[in-house]
PDB file of N, CA and C in Angstrom:
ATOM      1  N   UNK A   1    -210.350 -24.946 -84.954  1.00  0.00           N
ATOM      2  CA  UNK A   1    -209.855 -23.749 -84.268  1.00  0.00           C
ATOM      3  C   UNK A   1    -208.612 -23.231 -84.983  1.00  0.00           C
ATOM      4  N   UNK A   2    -208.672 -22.117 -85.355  1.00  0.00           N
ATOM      5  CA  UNK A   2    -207.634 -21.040 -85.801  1.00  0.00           C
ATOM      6  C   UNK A   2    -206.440 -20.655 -85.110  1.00  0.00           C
ATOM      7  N   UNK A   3    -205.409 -20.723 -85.474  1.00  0.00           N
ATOM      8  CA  UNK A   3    -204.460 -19.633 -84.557  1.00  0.00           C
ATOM      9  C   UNK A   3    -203.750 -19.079 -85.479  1.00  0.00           C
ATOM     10  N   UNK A   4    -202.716 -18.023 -84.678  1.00  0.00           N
ATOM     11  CA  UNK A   4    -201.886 -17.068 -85.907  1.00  0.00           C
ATOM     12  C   UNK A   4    -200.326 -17.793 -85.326  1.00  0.00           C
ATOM     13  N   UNK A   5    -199.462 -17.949 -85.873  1.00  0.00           N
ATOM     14  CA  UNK A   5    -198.166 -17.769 -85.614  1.00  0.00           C
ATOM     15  C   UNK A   5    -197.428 -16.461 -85.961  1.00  0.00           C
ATOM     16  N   UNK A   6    -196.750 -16.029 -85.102  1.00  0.00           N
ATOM     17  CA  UNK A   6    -195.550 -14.988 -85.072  1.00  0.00           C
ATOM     18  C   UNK A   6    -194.078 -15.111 -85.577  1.00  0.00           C
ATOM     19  N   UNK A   7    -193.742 -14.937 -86.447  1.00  0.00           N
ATOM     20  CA  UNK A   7    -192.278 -14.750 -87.226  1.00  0.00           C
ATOM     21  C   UNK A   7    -191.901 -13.839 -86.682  1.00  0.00           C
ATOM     22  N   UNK A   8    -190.703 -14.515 -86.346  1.00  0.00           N
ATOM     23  CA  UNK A   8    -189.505 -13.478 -85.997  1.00  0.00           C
ATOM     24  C   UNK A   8    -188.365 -12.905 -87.305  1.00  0.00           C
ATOM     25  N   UNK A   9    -188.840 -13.252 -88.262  1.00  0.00           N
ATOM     26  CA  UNK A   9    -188.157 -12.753 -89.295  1.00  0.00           C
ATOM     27  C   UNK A   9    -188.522 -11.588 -89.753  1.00  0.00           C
ATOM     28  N   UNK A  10    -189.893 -11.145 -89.998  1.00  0.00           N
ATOM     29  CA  UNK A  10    -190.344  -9.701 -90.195  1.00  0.00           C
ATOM     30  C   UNK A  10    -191.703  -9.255 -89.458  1.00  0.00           C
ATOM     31  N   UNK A  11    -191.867 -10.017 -88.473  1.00  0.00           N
ATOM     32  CA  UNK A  11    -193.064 -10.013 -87.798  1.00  0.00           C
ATOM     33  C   UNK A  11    -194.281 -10.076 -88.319  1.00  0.00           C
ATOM     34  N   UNK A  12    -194.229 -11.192 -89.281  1.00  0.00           N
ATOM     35  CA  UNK A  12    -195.289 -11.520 -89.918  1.00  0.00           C
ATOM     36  C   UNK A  12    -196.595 -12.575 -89.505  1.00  0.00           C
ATOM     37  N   UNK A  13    -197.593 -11.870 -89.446  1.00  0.00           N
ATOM     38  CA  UNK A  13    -198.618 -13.115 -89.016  1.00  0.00           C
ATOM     39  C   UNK A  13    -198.809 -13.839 -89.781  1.00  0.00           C
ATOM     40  N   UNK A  14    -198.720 -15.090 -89.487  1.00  0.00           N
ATOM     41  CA  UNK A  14    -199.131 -16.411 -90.928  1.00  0.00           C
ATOM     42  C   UNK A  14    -200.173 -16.910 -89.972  1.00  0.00           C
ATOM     43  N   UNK A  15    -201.662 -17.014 -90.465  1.00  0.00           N
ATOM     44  CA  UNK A  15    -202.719 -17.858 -90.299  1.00  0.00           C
ATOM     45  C   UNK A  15    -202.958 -18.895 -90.856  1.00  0.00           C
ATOM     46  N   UNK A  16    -202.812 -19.984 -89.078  1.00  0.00           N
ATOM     47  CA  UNK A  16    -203.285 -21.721 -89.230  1.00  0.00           C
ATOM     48  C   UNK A  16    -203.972 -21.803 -88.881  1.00  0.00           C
ATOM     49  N   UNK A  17    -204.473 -22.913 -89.754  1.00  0.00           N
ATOM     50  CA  UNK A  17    -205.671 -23.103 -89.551  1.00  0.00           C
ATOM     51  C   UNK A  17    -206.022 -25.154 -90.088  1.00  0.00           C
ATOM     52  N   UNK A  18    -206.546 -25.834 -89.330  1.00  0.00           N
ATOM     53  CA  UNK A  18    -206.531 -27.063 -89.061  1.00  0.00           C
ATOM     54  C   UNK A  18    -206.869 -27.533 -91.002  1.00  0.00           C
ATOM     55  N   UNK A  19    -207.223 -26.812 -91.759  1.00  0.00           N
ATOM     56  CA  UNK A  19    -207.757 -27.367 -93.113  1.00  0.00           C
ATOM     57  C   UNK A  19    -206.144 -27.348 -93.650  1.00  0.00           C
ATOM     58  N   UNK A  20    -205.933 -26.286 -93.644  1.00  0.00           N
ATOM     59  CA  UNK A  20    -204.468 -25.798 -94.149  1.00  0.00           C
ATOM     60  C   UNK A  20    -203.071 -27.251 -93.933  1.00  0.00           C
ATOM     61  N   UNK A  21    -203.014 -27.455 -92.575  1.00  0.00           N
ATOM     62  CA  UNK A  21    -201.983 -28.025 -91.663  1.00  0.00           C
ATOM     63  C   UNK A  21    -202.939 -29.078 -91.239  1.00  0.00           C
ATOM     64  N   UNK A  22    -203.300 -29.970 -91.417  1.00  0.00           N
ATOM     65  CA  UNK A  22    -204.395 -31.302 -91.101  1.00  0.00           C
ATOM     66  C   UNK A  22    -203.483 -32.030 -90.819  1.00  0.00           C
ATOM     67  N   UNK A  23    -202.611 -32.659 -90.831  1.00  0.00           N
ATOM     68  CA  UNK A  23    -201.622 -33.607 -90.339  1.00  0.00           C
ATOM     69  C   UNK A  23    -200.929 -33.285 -89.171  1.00  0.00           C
ATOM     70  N   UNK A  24    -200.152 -33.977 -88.371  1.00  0.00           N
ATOM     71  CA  UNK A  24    -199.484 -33.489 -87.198  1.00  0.00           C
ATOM     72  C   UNK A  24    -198.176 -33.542 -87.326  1.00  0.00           C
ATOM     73  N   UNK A  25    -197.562 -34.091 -88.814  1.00  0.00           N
ATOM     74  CA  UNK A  25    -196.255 -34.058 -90.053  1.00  0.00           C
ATOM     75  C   UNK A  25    -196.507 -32.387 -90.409  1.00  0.00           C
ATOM     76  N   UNK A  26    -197.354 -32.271 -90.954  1.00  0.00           N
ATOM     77  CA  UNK A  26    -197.157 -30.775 -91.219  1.00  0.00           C
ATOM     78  C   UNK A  26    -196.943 -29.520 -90.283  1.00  0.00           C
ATOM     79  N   UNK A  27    -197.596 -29.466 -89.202  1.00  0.00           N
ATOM     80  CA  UNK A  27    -197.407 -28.971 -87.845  1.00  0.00           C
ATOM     81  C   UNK A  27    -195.951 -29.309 -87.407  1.00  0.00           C
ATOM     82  N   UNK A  28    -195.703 -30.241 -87.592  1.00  0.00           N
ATOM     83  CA  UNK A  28    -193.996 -30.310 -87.285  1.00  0.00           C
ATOM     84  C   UNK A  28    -192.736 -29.337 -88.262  1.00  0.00           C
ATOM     85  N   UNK A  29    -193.784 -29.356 -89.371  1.00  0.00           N
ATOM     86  CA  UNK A  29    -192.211 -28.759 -90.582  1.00  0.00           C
ATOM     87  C   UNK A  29    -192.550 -27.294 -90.132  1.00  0.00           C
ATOM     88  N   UNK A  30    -194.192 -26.723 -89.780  1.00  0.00           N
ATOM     89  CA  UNK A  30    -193.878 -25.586 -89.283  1.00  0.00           C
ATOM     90  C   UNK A  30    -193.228 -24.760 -88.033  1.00  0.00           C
ATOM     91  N   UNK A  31    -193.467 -26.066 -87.055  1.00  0.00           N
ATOM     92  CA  UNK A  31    -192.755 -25.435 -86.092  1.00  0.00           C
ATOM     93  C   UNK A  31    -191.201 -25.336 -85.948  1.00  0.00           C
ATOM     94  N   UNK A  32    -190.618 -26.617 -87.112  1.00  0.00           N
ATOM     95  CA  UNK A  32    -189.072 -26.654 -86.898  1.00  0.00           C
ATOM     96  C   UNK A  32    -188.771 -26.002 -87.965  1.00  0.00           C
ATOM     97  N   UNK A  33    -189.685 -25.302 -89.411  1.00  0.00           N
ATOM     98  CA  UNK A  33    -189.201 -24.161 -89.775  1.00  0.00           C
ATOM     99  C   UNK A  33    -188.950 -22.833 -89.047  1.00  0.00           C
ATOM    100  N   UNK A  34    -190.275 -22.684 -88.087  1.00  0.00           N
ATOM    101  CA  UNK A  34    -190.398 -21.633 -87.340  1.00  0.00           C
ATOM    102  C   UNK A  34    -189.019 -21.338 -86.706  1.00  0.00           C
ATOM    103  N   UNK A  35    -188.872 -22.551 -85.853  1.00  0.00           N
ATOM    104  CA  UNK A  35    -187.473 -22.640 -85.054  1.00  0.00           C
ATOM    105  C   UNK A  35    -186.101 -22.118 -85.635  1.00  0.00           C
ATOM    106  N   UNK A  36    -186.083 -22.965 -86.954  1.00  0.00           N
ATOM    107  CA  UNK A  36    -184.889 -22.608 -87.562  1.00  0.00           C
ATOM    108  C   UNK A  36    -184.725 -20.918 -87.711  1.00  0.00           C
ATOM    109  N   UNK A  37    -185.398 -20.545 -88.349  1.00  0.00           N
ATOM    110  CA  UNK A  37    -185.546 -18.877 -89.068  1.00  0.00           C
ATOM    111  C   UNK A  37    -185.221 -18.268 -87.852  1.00  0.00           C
ATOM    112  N   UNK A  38    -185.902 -18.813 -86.741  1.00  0.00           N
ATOM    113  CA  UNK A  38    -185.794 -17.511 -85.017  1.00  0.00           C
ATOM    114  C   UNK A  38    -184.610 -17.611 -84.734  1.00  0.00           C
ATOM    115  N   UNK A  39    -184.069 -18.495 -84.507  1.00  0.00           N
ATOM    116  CA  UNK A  39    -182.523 -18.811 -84.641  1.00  0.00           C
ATOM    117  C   UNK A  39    -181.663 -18.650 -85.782  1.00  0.00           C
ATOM    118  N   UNK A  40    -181.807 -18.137 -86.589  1.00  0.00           N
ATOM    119  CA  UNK A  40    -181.124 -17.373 -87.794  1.00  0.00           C
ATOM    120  C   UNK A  40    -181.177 -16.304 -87.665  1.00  0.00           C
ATOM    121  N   UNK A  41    -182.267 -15.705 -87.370  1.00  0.00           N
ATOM    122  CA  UNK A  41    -182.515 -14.377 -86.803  1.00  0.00           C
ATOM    123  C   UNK A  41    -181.893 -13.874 -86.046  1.00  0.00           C
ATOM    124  N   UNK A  42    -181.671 -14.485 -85.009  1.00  0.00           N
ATOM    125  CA  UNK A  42    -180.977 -14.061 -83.303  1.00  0.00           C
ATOM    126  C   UNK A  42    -179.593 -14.547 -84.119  1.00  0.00           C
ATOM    127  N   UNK A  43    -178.922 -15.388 -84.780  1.00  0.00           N
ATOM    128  CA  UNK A  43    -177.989 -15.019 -85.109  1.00  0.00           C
ATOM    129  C   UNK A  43    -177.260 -13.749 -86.212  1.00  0.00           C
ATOM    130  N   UNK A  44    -177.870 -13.984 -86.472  1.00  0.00           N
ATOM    131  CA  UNK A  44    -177.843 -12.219 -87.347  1.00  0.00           C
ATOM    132  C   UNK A  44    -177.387 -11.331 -87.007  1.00  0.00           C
ATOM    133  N   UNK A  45    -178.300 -11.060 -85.730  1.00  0.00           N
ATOM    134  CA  UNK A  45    -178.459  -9.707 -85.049  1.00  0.00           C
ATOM    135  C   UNK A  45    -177.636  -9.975 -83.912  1.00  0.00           C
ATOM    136  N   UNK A  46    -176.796 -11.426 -83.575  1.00  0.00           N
ATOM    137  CA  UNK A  46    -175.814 -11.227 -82.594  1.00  0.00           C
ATOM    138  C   UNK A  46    -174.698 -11.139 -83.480  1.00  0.00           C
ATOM    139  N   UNK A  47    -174.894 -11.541 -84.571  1.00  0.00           N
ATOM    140  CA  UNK A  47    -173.340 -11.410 -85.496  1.00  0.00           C
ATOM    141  C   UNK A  47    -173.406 -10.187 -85.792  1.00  0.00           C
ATOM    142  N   UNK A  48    -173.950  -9.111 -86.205  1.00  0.00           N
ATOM    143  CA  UNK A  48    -174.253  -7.894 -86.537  1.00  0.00           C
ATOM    144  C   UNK A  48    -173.717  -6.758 -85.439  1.00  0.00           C
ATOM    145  N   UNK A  49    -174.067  -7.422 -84.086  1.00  0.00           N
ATOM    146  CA  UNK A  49    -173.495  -6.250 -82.882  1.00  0.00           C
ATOM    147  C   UNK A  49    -172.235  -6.427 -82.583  1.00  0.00           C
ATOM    148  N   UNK A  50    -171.903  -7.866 -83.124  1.00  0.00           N
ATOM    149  CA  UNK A  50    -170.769  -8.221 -82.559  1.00  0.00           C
ATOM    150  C   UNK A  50    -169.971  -7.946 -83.430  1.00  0.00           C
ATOM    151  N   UNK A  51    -169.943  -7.537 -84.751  1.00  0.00           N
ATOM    152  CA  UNK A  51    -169.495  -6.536 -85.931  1.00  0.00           C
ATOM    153  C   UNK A  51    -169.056  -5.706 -85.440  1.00  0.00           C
ATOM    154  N   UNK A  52    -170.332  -4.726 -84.845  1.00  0.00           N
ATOM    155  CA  UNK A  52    -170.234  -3.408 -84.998  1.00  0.00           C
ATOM    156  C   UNK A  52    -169.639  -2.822 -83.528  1.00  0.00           C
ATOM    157  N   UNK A  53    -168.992  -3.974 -82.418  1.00  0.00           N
ATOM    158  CA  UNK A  53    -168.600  -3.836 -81.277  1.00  0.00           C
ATOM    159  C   UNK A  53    -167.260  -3.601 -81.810  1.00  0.00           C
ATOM    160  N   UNK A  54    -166.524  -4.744 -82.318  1.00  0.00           N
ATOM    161  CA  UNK A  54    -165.039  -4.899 -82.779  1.00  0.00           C
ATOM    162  C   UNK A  54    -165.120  -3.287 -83.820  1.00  0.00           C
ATOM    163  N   UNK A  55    -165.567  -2.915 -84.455  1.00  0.00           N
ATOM    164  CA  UNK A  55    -165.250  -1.707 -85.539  1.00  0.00           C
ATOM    165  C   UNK A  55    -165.386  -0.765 -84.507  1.00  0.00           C
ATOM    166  N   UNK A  56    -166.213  -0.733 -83.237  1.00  0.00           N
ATOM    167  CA  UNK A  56    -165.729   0.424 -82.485  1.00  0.00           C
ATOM    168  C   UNK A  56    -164.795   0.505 -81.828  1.00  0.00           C
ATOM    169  N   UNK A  57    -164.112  -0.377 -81.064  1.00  0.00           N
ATOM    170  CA  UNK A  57    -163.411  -1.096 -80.075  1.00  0.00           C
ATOM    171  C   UNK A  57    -161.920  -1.334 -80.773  1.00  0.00           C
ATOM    172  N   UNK A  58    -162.058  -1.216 -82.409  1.00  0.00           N
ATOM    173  CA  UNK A  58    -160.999  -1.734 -83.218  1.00  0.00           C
ATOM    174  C   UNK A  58    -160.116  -0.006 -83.832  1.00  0.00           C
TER     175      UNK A  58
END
């Protein structure tokens, strides 16, 4: 069985698929890559407003 994962980095679909990711080691580096990047992300874009709050506010 197939599934797609969702990136929050550019909203990219990456298709898994059990041939690809056969181990349950590999399924792990994707999901705690996944993790990491979404949370890089959301920091970004909270460091980014929180930029552009102080330059108005400043």
């Amino acid at each position: 069985m197939s599934g797609c994962f969702l990136s929050r980095t550019g909203y990219t679909i990456v298709p898994i698929s059990p041939e690809r990711y056969g181990a349950a080691g590999e399924w792990e580096k994707v999901i705690w890559s996944s993790m990491f990047w979404s949370a890089r992300w959301i920091r970004q874009r909270l460091t980014r407003r929180f930029v552009s709050v102080v330059r108005v506010s400043g």
